[in-house]
PDB file of N, CA and C in Angstrom:
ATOM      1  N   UNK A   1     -35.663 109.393  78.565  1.00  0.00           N
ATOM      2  CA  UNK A   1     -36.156 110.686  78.180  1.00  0.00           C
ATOM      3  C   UNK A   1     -36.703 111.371  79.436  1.00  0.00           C
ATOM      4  N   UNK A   2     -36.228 112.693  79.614  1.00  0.00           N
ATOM      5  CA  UNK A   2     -37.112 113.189  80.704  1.00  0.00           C
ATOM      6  C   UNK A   2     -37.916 114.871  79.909  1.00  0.00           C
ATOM      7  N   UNK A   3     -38.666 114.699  80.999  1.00  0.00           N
ATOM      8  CA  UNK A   3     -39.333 116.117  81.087  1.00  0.00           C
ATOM      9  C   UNK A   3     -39.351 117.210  82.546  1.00  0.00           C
ATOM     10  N   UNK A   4     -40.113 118.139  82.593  1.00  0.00           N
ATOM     11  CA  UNK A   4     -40.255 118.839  83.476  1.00  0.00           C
ATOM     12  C   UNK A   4     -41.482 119.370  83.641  1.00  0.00           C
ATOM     13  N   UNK A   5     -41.995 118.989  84.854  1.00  0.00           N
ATOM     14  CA  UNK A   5     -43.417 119.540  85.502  1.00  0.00           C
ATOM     15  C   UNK A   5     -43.143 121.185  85.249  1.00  0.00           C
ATOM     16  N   UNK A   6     -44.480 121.518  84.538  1.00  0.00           N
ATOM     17  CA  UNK A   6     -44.659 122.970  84.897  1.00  0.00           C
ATOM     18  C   UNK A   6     -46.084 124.032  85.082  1.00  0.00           C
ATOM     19  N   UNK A   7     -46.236 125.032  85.373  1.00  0.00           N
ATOM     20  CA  UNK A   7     -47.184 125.496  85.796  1.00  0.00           C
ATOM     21  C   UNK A   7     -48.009 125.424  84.372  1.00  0.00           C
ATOM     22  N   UNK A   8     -49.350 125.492  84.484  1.00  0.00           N
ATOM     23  CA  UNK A   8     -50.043 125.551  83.339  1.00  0.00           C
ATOM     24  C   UNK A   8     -51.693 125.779  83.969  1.00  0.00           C
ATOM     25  N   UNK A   9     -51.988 127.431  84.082  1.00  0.00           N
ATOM     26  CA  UNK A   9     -53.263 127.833  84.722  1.00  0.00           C
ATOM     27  C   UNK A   9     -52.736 127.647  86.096  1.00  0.00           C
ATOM     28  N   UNK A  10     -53.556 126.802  87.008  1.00  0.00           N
ATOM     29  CA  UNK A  10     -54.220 126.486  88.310  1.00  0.00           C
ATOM     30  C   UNK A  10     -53.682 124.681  88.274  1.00  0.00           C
ATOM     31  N   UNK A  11     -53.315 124.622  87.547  1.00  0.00           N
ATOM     32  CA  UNK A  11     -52.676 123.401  87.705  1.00  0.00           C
ATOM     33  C   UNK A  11     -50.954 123.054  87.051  1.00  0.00           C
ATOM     34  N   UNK A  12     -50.280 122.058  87.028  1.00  0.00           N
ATOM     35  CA  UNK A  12     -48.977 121.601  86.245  1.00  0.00           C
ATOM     36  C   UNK A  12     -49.301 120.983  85.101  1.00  0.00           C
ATOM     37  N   UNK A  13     -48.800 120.798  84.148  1.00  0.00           N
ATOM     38  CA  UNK A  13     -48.658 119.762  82.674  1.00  0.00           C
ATOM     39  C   UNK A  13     -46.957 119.535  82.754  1.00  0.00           C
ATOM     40  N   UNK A  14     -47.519 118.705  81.560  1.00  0.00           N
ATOM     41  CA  UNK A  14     -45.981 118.287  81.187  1.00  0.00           C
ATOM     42  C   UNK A  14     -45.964 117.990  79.877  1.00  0.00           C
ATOM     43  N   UNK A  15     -45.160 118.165  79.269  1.00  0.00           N
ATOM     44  CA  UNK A  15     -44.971 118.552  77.667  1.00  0.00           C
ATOM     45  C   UNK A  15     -44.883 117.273  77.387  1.00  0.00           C
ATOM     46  N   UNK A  16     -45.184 116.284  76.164  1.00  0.00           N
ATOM     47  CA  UNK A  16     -44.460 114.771  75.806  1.00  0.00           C
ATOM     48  C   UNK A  16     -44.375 114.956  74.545  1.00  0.00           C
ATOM     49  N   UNK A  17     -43.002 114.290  74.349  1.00  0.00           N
ATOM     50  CA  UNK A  17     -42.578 114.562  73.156  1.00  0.00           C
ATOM     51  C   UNK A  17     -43.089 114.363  71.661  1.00  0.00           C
ATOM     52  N   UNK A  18     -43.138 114.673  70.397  1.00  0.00           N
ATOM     53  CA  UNK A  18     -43.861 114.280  69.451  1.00  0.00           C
ATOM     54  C   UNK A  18     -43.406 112.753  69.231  1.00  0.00           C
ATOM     55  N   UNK A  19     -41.927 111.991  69.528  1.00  0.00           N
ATOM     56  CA  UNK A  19     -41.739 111.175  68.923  1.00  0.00           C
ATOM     57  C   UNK A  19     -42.492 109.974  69.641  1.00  0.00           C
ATOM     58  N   UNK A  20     -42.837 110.655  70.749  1.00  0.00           N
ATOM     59  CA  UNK A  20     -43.441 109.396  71.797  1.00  0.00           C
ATOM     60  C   UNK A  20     -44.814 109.330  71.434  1.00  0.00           C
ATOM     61  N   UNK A  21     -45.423 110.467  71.197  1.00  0.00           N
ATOM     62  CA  UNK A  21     -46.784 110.270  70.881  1.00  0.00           C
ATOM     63  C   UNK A  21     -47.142 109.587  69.387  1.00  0.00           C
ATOM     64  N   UNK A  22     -46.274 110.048  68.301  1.00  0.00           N
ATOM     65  CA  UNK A  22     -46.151 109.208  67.402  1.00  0.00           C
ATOM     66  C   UNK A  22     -45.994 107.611  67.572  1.00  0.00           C
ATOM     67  N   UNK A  23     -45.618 107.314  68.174  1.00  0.00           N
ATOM     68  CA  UNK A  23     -44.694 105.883  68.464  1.00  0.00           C
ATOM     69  C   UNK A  23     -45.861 105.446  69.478  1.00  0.00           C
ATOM     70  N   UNK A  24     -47.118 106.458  69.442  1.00  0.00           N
ATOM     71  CA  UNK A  24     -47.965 105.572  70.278  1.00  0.00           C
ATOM     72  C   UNK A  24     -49.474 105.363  69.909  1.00  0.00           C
ATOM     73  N   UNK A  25     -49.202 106.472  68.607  1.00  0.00           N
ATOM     74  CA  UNK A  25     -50.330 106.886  67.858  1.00  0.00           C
ATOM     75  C   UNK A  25     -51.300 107.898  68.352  1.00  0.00           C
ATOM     76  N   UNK A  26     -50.624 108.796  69.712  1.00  0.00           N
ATOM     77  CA  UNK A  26     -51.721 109.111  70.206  1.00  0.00           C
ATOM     78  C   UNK A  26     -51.430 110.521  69.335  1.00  0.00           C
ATOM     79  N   UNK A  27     -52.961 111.657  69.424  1.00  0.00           N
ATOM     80  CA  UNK A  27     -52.844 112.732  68.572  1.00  0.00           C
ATOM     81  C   UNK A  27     -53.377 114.016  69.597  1.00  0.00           C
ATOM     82  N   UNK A  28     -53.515 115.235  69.221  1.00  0.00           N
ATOM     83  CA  UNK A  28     -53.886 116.154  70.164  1.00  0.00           C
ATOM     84  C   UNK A  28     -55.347 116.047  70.040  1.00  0.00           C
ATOM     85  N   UNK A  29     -55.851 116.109  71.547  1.00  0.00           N
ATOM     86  CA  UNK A  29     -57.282 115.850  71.385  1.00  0.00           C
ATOM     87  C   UNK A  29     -57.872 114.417  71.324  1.00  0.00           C
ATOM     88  N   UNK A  30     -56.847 113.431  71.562  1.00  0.00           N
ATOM     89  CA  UNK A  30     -57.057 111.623  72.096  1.00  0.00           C
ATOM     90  C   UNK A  30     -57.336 111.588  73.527  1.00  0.00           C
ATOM     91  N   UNK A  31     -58.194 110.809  74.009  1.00  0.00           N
ATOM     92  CA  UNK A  31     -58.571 110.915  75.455  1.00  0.00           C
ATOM     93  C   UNK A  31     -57.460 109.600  75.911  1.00  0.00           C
ATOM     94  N   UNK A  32     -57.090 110.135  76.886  1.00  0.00           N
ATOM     95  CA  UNK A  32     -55.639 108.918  77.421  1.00  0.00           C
ATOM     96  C   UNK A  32     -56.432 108.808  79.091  1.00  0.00           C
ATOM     97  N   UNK A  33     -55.777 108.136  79.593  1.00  0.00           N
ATOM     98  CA  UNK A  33     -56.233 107.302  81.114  1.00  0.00           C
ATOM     99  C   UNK A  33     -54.431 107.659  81.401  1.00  0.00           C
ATOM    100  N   UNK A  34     -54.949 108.232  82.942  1.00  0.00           N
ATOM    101  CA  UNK A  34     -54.043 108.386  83.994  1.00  0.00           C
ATOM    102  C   UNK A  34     -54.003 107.353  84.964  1.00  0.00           C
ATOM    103  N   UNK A  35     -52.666 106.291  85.657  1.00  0.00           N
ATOM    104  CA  UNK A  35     -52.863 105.492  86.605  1.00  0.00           C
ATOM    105  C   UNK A  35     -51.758 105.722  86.835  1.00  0.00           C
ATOM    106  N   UNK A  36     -52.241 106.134  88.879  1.00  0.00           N
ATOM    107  CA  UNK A  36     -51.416 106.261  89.474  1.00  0.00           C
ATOM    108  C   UNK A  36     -51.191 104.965  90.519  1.00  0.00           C
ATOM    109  N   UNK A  37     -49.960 104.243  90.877  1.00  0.00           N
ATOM    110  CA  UNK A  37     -49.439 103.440  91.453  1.00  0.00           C
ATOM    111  C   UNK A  37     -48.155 103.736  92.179  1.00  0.00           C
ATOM    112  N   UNK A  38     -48.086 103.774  93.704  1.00  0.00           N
ATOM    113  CA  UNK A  38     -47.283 103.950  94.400  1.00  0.00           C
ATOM    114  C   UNK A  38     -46.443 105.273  94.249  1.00  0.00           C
ATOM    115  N   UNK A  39     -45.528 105.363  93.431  1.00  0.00           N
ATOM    116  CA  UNK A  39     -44.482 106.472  92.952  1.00  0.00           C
ATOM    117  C   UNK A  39     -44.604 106.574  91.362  1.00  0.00           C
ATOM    118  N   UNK A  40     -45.580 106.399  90.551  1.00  0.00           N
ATOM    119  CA  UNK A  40     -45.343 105.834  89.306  1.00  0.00           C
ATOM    120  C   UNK A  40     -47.038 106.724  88.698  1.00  0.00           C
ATOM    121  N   UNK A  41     -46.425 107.320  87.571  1.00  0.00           N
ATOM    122  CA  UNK A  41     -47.874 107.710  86.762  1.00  0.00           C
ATOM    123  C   UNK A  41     -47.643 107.209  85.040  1.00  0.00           C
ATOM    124  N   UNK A  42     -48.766 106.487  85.470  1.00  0.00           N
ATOM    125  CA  UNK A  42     -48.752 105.389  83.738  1.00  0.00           C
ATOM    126  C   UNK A  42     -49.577 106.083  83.081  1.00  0.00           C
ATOM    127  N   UNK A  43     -49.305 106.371  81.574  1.00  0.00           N
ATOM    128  CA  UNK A  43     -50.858 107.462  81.198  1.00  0.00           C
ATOM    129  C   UNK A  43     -50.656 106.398  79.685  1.00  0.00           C
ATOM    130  N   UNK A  44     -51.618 106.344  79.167  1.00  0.00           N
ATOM    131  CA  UNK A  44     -52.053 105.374  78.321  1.00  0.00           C
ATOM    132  C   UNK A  44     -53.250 105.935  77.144  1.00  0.00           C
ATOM    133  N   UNK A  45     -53.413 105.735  76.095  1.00  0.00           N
ATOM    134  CA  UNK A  45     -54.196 106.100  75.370  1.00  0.00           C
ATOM    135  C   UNK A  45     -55.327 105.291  75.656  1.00  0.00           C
ATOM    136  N   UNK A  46     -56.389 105.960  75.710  1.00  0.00           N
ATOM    137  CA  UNK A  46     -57.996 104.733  76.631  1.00  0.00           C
ATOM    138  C   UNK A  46     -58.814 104.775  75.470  1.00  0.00           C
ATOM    139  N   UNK A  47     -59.546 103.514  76.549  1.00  0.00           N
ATOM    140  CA  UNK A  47     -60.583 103.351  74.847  1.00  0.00           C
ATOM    141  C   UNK A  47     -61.373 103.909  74.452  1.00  0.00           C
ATOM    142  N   UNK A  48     -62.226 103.253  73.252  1.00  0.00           N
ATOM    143  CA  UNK A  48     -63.145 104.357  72.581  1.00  0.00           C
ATOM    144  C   UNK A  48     -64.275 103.428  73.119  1.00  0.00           C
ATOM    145  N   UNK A  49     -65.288 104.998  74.138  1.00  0.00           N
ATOM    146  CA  UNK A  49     -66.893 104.441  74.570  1.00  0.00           C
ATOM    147  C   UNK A  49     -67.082 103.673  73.772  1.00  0.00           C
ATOM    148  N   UNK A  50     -67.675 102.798  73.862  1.00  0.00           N
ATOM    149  CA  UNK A  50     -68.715 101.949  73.101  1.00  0.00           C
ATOM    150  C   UNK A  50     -70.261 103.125  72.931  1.00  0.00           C
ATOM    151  N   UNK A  51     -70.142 102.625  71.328  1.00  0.00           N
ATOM    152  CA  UNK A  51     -71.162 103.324  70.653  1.00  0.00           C
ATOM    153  C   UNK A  51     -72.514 102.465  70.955  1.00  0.00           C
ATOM    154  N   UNK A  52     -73.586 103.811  71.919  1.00  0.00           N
ATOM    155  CA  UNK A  52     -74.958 103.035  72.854  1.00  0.00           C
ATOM    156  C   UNK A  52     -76.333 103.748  71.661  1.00  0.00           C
ATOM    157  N   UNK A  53     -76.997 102.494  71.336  1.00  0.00           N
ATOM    158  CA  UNK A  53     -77.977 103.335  70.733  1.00  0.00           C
ATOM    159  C   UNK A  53     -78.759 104.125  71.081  1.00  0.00           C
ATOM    160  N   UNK A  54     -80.181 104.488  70.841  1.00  0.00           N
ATOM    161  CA  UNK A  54     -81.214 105.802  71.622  1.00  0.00           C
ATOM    162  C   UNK A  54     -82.089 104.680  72.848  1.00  0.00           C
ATOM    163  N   UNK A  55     -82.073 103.448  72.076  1.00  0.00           N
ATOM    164  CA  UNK A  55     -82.943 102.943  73.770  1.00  0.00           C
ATOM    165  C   UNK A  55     -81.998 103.086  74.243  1.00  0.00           C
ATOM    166  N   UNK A  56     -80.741 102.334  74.313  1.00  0.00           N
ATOM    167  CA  UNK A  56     -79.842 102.397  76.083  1.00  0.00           C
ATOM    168  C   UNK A  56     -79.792 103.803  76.497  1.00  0.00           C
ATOM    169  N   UNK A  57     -79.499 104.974  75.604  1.00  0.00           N
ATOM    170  CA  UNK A  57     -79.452 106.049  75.807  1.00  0.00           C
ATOM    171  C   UNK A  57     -80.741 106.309  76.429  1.00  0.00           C
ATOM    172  N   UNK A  58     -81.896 106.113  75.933  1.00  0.00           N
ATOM    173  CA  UNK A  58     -83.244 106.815  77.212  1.00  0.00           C
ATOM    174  C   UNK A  58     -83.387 106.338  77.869  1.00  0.00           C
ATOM    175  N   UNK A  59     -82.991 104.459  78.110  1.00  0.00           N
ATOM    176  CA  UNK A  59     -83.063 103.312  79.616  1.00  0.00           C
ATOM    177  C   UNK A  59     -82.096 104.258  80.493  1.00  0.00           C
ATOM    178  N   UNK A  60     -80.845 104.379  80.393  1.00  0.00           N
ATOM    179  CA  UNK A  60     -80.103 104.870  81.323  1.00  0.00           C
ATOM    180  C   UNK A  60     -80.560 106.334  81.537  1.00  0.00           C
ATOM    181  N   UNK A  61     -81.292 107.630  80.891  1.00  0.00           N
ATOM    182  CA  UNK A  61     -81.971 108.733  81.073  1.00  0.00           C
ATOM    183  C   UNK A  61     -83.155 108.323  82.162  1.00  0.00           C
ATOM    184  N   UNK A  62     -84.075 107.783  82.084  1.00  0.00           N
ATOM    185  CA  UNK A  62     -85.096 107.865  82.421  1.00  0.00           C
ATOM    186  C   UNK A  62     -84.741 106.354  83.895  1.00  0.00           C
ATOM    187  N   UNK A  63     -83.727 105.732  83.354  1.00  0.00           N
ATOM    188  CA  UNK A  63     -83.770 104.595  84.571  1.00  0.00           C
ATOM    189  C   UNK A  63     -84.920 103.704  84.775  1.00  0.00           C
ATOM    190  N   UNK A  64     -85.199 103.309  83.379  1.00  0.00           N
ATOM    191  CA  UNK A  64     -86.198 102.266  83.423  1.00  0.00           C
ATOM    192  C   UNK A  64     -85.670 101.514  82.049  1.00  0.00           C
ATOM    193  N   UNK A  65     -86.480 100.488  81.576  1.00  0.00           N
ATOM    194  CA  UNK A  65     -86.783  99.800  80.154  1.00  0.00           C
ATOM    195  C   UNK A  65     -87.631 101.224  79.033  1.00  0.00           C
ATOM    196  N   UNK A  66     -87.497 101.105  78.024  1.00  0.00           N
ATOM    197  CA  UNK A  66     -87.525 101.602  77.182  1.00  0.00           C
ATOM    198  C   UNK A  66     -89.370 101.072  77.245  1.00  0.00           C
ATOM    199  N   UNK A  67     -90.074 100.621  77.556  1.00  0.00           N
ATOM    200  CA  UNK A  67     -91.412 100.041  77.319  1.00  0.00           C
ATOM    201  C   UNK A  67     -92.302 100.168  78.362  1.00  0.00           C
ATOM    202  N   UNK A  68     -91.550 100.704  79.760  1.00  0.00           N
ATOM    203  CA  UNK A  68     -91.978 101.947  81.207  1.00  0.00           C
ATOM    204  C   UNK A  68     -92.162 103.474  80.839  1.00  0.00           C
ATOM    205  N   UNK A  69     -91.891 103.439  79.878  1.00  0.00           N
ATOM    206  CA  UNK A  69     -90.867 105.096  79.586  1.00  0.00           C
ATOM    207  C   UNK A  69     -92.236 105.282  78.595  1.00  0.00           C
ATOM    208  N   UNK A  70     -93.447 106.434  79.221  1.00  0.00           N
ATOM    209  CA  UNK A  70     -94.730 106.330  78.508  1.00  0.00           C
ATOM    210  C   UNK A  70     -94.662 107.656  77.786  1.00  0.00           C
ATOM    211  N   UNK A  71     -95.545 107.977  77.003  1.00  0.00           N
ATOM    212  CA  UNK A  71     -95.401 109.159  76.081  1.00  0.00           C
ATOM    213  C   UNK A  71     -94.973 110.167  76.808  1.00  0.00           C
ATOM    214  N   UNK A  72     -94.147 111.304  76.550  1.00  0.00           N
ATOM    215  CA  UNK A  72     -93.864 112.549  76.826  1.00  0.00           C
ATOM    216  C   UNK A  72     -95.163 113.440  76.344  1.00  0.00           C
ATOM    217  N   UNK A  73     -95.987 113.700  77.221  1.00  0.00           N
ATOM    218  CA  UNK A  73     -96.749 114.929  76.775  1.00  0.00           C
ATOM    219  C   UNK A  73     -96.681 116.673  76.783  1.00  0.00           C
ATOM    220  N   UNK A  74     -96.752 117.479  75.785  1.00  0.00           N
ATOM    221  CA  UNK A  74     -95.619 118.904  76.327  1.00  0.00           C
ATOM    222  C   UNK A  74     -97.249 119.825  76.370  1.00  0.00           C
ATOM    223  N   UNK A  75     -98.450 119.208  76.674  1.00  0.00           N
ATOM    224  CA  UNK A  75     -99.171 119.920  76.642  1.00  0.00           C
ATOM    225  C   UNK A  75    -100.468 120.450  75.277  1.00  0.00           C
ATOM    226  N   UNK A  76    -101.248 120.847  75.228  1.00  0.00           N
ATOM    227  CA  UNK A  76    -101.654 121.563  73.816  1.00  0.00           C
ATOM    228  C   UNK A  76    -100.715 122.104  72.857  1.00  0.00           C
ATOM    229  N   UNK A  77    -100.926 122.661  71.754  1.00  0.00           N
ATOM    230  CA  UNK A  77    -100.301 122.938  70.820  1.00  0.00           C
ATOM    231  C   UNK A  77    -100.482 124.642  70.824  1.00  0.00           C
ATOM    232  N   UNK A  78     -99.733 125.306  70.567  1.00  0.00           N
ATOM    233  CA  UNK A  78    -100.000 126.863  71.386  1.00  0.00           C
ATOM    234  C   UNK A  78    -100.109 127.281  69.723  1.00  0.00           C
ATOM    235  N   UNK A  79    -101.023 128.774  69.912  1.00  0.00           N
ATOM    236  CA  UNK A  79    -101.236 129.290  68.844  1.00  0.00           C
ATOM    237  C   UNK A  79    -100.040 130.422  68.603  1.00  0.00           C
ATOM    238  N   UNK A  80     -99.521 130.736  67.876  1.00  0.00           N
ATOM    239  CA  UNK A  80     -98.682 132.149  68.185  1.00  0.00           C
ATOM    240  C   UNK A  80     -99.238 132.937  67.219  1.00  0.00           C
ATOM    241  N   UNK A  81    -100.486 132.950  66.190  1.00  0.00           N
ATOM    242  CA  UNK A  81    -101.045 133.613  65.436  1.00  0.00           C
ATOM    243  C   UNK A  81    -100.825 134.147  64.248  1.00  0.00           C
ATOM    244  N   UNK A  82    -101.179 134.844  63.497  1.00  0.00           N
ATOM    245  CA  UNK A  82    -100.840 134.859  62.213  1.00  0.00           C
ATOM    246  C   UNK A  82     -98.978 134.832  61.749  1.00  0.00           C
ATOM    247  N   UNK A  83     -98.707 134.269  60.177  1.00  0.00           N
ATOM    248  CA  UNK A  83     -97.325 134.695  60.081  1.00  0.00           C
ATOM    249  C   UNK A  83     -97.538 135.958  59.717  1.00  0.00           C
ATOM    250  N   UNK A  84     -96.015 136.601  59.985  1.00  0.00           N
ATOM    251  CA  UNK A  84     -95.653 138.264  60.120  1.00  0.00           C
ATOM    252  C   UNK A  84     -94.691 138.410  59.376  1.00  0.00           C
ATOM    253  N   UNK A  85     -94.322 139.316  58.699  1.00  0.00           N
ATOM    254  CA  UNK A  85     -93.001 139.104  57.537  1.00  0.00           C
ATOM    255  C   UNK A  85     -92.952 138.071  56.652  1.00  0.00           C
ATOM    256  N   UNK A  86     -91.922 137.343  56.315  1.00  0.00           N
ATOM    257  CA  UNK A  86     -91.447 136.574  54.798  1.00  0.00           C
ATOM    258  C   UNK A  86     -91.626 135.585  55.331  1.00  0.00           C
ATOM    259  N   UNK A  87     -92.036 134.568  56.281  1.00  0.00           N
ATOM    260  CA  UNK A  87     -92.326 133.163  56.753  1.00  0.00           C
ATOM    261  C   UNK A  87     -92.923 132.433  55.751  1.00  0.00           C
ATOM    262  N   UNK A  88     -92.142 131.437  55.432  1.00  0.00           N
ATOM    263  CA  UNK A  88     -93.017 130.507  54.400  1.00  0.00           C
ATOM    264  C   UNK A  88     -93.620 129.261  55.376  1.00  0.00           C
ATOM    265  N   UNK A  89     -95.032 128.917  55.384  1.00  0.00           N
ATOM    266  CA  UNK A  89     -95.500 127.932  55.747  1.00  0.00           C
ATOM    267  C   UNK A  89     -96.147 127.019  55.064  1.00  0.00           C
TER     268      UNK A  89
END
């Protein structure tokens, strides 16, 4: 099967066929991995991140243990003064 490089914006694409993407399961909007080797571009459907909970998520934010990582303080609590219009509080 071939294709043809073509302009697309500021860069080239290349069209692939439905039967190939079927036959590979991949869909529009699947994140695939590009590897390039010598004369050769292998593109592959890649995996799915591993799902990180909220500590790894704030260890790797903050770059510590989750038990370094001391209260966030945002300050006093500000007044903005009476409600005005239909505000239900």
């Amino acid at each position: 099967m071939y294709a043809t490089i073509q302009r697309w914006g500021n860069s080239h694409g290349i069209r692939i066929p439905k039967v190939l993407l079927e036959a590979l399961h991949i869909r529009e909007n699947d994140r695939v991995e590009l590897i390039q080797t010598e004369d050769t571009i292998t593109i592959r459907k890649a995996a799915a991140p591993a799902h990180r909970t909220l500590e790894e998520r704030l260890t790797a934010f903050y770059g510590q243990p989750i038990e370094k990582i001391g209260r966030i303080d945002n300050g006093p609590e500000v007044d903005w003064g009476e409600a005005e219009g239909s505000e239900v509080w």
